[in-house]
C-alpha atoms as a PDB file:
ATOM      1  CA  UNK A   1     -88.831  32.158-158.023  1.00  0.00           C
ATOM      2  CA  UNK A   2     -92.269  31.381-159.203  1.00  0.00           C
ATOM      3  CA  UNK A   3     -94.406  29.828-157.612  1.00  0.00           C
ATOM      4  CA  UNK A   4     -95.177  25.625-158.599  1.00  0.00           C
ATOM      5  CA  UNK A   5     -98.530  24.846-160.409  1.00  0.00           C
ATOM      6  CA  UNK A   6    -100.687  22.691-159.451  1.00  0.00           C
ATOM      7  CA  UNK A   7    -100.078  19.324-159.876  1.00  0.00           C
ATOM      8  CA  UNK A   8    -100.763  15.779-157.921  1.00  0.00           C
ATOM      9  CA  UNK A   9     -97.460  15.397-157.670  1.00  0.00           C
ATOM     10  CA  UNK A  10     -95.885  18.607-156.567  1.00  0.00           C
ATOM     11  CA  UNK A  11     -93.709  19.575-153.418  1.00  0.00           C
ATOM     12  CA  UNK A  12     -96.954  21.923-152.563  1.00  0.00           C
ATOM     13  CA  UNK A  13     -99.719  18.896-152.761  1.00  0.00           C
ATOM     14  CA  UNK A  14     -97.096  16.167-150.834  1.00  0.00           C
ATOM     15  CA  UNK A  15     -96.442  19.174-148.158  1.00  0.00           C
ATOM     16  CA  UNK A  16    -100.391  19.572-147.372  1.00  0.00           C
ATOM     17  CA  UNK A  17    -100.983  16.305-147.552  1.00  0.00           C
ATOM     18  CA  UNK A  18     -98.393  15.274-144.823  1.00  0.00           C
ATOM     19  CA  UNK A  19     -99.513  18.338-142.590  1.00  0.00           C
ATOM     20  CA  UNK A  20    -102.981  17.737-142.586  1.00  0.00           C
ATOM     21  CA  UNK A  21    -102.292  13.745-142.112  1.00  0.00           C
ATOM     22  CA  UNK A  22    -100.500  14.942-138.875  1.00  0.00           C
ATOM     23  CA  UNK A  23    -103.699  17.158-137.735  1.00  0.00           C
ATOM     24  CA  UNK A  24    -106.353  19.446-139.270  1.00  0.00           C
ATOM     25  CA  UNK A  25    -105.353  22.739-139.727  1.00  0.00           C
ATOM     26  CA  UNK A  26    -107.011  26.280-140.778  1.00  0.00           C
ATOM     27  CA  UNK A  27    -105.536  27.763-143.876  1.00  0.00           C
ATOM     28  CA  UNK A  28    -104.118  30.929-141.604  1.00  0.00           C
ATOM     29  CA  UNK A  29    -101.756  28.119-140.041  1.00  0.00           C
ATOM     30  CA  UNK A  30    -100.898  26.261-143.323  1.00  0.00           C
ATOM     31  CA  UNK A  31    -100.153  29.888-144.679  1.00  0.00           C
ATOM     32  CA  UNK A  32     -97.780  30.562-142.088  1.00  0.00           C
ATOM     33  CA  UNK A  33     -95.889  27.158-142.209  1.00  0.00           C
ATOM     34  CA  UNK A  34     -95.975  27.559-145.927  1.00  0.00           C
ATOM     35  CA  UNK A  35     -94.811  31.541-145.628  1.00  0.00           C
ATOM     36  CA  UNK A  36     -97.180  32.037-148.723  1.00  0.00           C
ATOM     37  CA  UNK A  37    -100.091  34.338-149.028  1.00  0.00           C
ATOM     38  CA  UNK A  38    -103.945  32.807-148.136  1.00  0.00           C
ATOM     39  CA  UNK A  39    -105.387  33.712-150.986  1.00  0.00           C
ATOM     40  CA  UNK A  40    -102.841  31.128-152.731  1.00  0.00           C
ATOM     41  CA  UNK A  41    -102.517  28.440-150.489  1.00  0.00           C
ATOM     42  CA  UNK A  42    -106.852  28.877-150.419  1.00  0.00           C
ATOM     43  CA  UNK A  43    -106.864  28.034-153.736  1.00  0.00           C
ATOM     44  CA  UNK A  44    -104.371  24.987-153.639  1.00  0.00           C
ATOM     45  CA  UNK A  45    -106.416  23.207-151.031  1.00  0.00           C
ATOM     46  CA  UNK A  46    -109.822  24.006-153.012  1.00  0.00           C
ATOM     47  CA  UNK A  47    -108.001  21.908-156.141  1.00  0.00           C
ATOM     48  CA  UNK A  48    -107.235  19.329-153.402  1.00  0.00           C
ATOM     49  CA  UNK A  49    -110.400  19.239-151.729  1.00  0.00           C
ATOM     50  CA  UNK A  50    -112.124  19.075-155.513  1.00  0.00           C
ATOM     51  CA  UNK A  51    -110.214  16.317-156.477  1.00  0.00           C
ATOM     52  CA  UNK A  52    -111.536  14.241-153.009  1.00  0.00           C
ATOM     53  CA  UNK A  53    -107.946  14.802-150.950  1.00  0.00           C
ATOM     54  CA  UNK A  54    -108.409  16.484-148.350  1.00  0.00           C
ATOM     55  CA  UNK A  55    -112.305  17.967-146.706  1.00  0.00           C
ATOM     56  CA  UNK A  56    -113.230  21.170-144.604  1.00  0.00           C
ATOM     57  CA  UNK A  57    -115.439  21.514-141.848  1.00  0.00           C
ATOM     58  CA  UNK A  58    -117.417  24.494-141.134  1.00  0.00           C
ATOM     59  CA  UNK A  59    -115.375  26.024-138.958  1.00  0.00           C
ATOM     60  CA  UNK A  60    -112.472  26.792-141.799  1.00  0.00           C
ATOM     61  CA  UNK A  61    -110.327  23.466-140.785  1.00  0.00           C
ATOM     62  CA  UNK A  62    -108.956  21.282-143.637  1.00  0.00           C
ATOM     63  CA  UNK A  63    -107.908  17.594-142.900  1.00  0.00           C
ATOM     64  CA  UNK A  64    -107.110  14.889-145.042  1.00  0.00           C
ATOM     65  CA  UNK A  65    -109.645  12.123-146.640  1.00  0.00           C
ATOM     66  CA  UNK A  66    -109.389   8.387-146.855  1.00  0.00           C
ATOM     67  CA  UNK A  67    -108.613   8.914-150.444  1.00  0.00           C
ATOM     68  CA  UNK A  68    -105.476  11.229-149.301  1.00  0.00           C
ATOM     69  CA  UNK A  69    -104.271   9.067-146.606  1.00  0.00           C
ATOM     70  CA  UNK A  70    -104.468   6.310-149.729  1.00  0.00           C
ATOM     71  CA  UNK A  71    -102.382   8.497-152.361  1.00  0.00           C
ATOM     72  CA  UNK A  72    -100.412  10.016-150.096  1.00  0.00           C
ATOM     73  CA  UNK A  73     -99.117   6.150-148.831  1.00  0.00           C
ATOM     74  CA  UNK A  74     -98.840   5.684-152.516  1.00  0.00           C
ATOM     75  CA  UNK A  75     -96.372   8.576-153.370  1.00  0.00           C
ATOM     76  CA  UNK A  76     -94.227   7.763-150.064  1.00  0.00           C
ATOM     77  CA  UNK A  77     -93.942   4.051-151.518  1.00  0.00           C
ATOM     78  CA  UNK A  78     -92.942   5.461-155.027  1.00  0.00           C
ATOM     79  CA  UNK A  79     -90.252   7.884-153.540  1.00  0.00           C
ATOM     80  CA  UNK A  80     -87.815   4.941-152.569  1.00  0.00           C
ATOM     81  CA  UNK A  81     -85.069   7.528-151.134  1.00  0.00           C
ATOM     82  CA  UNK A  82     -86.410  10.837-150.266  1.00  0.00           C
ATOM     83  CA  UNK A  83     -83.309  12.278-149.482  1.00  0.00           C
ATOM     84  CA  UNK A  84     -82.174  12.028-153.447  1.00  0.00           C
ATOM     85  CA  UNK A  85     -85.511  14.077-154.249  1.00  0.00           C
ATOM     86  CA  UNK A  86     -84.389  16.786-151.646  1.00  0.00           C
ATOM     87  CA  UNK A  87     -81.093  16.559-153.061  1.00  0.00           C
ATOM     88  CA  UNK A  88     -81.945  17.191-156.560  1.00  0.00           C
ATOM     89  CA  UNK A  89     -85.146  20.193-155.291  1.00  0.00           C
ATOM     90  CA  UNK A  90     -82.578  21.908-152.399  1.00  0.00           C
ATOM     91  CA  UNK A  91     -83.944  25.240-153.681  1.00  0.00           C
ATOM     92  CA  UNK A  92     -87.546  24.464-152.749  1.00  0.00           C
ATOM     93  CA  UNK A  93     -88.004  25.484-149.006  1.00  0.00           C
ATOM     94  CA  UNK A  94     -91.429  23.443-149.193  1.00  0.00           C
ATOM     95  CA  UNK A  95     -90.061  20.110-150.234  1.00  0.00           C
ATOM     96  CA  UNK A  96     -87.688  20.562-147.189  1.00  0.00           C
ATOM     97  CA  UNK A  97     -90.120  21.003-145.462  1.00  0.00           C
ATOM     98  CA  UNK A  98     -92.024  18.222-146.034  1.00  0.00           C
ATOM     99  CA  UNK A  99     -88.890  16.119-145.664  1.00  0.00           C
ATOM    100  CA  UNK A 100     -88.522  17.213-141.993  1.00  0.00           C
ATOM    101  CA  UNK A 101     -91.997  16.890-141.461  1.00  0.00           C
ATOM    102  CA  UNK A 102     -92.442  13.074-142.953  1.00  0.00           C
ATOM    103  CA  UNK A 103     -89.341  12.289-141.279  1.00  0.00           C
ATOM    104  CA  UNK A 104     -90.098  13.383-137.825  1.00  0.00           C
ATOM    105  CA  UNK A 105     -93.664  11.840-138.112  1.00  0.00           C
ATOM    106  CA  UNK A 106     -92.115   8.480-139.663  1.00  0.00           C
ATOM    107  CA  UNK A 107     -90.156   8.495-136.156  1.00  0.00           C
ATOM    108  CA  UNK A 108     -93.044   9.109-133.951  1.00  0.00           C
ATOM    109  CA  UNK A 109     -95.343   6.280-135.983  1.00  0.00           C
ATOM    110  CA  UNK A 110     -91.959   3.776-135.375  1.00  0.00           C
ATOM    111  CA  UNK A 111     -92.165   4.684-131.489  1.00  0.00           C
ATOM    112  CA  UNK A 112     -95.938   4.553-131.197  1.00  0.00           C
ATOM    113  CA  UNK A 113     -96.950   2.709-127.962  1.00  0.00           C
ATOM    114  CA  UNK A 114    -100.144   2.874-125.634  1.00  0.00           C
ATOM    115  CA  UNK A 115     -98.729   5.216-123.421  1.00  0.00           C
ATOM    116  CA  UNK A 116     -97.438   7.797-125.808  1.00  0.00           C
ATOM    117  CA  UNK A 117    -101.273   8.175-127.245  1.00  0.00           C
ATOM    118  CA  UNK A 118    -102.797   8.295-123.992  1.00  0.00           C
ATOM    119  CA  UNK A 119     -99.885  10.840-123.285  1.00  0.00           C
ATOM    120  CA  UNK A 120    -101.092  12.487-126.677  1.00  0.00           C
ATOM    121  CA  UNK A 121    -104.949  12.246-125.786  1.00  0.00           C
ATOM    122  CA  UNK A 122    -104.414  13.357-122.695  1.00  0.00           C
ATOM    123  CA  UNK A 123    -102.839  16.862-124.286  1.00  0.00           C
ATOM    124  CA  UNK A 124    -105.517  17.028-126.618  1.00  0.00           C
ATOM    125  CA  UNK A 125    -107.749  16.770-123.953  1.00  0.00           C
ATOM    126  CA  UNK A 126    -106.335  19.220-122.063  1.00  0.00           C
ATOM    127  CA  UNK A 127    -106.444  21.798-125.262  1.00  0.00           C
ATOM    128  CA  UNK A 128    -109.683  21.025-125.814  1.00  0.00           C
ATOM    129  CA  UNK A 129    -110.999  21.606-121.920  1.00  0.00           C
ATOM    130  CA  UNK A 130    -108.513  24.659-121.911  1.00  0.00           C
ATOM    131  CA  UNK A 131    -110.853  26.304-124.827  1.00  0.00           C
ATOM    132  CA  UNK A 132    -113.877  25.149-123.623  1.00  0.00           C
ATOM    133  CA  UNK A 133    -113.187  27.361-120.367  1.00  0.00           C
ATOM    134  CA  UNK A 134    -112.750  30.359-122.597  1.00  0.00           C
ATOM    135  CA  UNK A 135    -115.925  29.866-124.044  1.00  0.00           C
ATOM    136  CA  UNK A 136    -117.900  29.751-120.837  1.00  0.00           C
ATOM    137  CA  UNK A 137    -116.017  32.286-120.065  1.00  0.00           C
ATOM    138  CA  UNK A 138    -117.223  34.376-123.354  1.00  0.00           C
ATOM    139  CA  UNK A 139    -120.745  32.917-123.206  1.00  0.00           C
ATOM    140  CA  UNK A 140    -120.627  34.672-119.281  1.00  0.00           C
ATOM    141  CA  UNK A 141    -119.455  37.759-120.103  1.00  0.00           C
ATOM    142  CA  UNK A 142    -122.168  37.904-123.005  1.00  0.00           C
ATOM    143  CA  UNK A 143    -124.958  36.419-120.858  1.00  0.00           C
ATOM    144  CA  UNK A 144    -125.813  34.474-124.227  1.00  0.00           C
ATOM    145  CA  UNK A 145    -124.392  31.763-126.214  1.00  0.00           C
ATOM    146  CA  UNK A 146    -122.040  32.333-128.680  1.00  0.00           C
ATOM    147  CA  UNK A 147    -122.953  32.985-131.986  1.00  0.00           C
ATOM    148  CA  UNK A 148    -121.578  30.610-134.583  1.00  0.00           C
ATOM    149  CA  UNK A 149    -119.311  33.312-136.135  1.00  0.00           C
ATOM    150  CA  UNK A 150    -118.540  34.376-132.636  1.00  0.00           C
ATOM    151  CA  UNK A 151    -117.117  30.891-131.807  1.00  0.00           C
ATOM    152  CA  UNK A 152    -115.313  30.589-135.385  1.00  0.00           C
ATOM    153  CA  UNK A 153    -113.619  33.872-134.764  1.00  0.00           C
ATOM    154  CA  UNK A 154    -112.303  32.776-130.736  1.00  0.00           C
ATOM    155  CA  UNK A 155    -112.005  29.023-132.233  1.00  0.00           C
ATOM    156  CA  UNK A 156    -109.244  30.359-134.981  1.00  0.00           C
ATOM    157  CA  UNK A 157    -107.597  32.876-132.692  1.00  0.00           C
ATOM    158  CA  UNK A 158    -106.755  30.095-130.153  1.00  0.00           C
ATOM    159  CA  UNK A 159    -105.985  27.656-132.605  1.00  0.00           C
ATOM    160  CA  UNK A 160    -103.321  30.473-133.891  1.00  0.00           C
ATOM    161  CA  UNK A 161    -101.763  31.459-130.819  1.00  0.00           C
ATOM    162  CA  UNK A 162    -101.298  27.853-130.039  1.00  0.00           C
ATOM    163  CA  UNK A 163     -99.823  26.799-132.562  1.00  0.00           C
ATOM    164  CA  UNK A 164     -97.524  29.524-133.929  1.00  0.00           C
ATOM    165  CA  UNK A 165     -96.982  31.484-130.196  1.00  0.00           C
ATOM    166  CA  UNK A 166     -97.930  34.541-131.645  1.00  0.00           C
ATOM    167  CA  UNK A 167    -100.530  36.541-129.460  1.00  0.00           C
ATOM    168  CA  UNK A 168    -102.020  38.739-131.449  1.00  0.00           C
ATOM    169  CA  UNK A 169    -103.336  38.047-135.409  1.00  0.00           C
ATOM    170  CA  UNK A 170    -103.653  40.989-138.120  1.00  0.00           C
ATOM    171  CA  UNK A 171    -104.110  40.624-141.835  1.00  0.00           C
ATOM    172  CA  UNK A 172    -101.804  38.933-144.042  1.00  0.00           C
ATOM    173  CA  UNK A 173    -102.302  41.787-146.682  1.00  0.00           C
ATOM    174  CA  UNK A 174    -102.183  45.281-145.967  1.00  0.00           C
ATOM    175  CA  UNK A 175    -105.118  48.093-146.322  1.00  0.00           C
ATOM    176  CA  UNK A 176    -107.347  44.819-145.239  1.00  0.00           C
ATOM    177  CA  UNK A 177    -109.236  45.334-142.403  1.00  0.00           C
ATOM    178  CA  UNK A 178    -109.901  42.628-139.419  1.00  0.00           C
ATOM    179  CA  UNK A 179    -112.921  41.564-140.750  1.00  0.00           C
ATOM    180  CA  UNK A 180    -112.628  41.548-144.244  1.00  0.00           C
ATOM    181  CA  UNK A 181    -109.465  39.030-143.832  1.00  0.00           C
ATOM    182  CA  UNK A 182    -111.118  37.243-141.159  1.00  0.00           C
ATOM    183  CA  UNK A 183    -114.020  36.875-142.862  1.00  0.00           C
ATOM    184  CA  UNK A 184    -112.314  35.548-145.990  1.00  0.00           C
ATOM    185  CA  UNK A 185    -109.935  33.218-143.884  1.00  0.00           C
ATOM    186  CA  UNK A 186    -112.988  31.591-142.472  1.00  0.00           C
ATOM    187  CA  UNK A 187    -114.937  31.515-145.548  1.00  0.00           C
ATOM    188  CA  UNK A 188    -117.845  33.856-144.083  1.00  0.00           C
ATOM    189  CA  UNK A 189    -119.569  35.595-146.946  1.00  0.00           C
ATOM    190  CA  UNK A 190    -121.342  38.253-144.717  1.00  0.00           C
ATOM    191  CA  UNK A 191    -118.118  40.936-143.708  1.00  0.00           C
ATOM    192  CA  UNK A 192    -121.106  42.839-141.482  1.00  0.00           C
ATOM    193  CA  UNK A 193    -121.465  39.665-139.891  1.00  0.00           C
ATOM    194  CA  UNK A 194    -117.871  38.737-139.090  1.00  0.00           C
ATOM    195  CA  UNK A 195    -117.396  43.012-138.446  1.00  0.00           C
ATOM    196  CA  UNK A 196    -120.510  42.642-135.432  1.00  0.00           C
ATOM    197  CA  UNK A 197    -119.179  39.924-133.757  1.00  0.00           C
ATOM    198  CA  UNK A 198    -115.756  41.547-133.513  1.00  0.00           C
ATOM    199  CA  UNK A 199    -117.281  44.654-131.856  1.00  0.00           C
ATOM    200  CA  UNK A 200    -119.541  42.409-129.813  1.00  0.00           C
ATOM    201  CA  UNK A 201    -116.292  40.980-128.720  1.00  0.00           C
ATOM    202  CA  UNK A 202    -114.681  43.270-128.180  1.00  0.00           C
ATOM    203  CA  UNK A 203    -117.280  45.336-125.564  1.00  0.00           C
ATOM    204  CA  UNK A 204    -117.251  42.686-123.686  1.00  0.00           C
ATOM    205  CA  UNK A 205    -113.694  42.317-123.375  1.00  0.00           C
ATOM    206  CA  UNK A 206    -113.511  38.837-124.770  1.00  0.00           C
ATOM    207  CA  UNK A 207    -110.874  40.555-127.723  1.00  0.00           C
ATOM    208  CA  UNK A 208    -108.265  43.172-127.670  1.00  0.00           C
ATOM    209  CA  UNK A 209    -108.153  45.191-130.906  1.00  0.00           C
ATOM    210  CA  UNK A 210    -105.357  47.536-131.619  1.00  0.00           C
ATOM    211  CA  UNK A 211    -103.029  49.177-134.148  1.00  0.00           C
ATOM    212  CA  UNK A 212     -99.705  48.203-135.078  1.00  0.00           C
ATOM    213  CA  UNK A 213     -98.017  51.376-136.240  1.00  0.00           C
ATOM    214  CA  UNK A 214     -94.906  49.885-136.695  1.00  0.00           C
ATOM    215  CA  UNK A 215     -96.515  46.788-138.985  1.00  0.00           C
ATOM    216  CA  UNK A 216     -99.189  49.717-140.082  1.00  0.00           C
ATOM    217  CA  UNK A 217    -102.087  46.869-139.718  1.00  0.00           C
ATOM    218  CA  UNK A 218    -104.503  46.132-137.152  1.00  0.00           C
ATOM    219  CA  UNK A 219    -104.330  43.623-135.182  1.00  0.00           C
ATOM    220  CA  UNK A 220    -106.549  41.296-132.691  1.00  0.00           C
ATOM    221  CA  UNK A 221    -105.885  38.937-129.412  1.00  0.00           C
ATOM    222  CA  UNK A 222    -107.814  36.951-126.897  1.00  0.00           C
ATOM    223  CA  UNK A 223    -108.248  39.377-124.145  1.00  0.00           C
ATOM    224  CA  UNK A 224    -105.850  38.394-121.567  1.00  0.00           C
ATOM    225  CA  UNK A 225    -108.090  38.709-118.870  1.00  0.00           C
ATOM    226  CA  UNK A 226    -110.168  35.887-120.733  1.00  0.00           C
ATOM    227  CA  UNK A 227    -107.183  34.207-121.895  1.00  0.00           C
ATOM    228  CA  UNK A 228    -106.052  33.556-118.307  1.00  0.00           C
ATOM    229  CA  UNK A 229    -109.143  31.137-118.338  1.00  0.00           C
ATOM    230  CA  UNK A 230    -106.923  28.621-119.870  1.00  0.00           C
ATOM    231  CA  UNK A 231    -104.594  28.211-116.679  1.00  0.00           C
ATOM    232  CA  UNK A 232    -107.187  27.743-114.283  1.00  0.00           C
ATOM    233  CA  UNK A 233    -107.643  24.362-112.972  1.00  0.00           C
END
């Protein structure tokens, strides 16, 4: 089946919208949701991001604008039942998607009290102090500061195995190596760059590098004795 165009309307621009109103997200993450390849989804949220929908900060994660909260309401109040257009596109595993997605986020929005988003803040907060452990961590075992490409690179991991379970992260695309795709997913232009502060990593045993032979790709993880960080109190 090929693959829709781009278009303001599409299943593909009401899906990203609605995931990145929930939370900002790196386009590894959307990719997986999306089961699509990077390069692809990459360019859809470029066209997005062009046309003032959605913004991305510098380290690779996209989240809606003002603007895309605005058409995004917009569509939802033009779709009067959504359950006809899901109906009439039940081959399109992205507008079901985005069904179940609106739907369960419509629910959470109806329930929405004071407690629930301190209970919410709270969970953030605990993500955030749960990375920021790591880090001092790294920044130890480095006896240094982390480089901005070095925090990108442990920033994105975490993010991934967070959201999607998955410990370790290889290339979407085979005969890539680690830091070509890396580099591309996180929009570094320098492959050198993102390739040195792998091996940097690595030495230090703030990343575990190996070799699926079964997938035939390489493949990286927070080290686990650096990932333990995140359970310590």
């Amino acid at each position: 089946m090929p693959r829709p165009k781009f278009t303001f309307r599409s299943p593909v621009t009401i899906l990203l919208l609605i995931l990145l109103r929930n939370r900002p997200l790196p386009t590894h993450i959307i990719s997986v949701t999306l089961r699509e390849r990077s390069n692809y989804v990459s360019a859809y949220l470029c066209r997005l991001r062009d046309h003032g929908l959605i913004k991305r900060d510098k380290y690779g994660y996209w989240s809606i604008t003002d603007l895309g909260i605005q058409y995004l309401a917009a569509l939802e109040r033009a779709i009067s039942n959504i359950e006809e257009l899901v109906e009439k596109l039940n081959n399109d595993l992205t507008i079901k998607l985005a069904t179940i997605i609106n739907r369960n986020a419509t629910k959470m929005q109806q329930k929405a009290t004071k407690n629930n988003k301190n209970s919410r803040f709270n969970r953030l907060e605990s993500d955030l102090t749960s990375f920021e452990k790591i880090v001092e961590e790294a920044e130890r075992r480095l006896g240094r500061g982390l480089s901005e490409v070095e925090y990108a690179i442990l920033k994105y991991l975490y993010e991934f195995e967070r959201i999607t379970g998955r410990k370790y992260w290889w290339p979407p695309e085979r005969n890539v190596s680690l830091a070509e795709s890396l580099a591309e997913e996180l929009r570094i232009s320098s492959i050198n760059t993102v390739s040195t502060a792998l091996r940097e990593l690595e030495a230090k045993g703030i990343l575990y590098m190996t070799f699926d032979k079964r997938k035939n790709v390489p493949k990286v993880r927070i080290d686990k004795s650096i990932n333990g960080m995140r359970a310590r109190k």
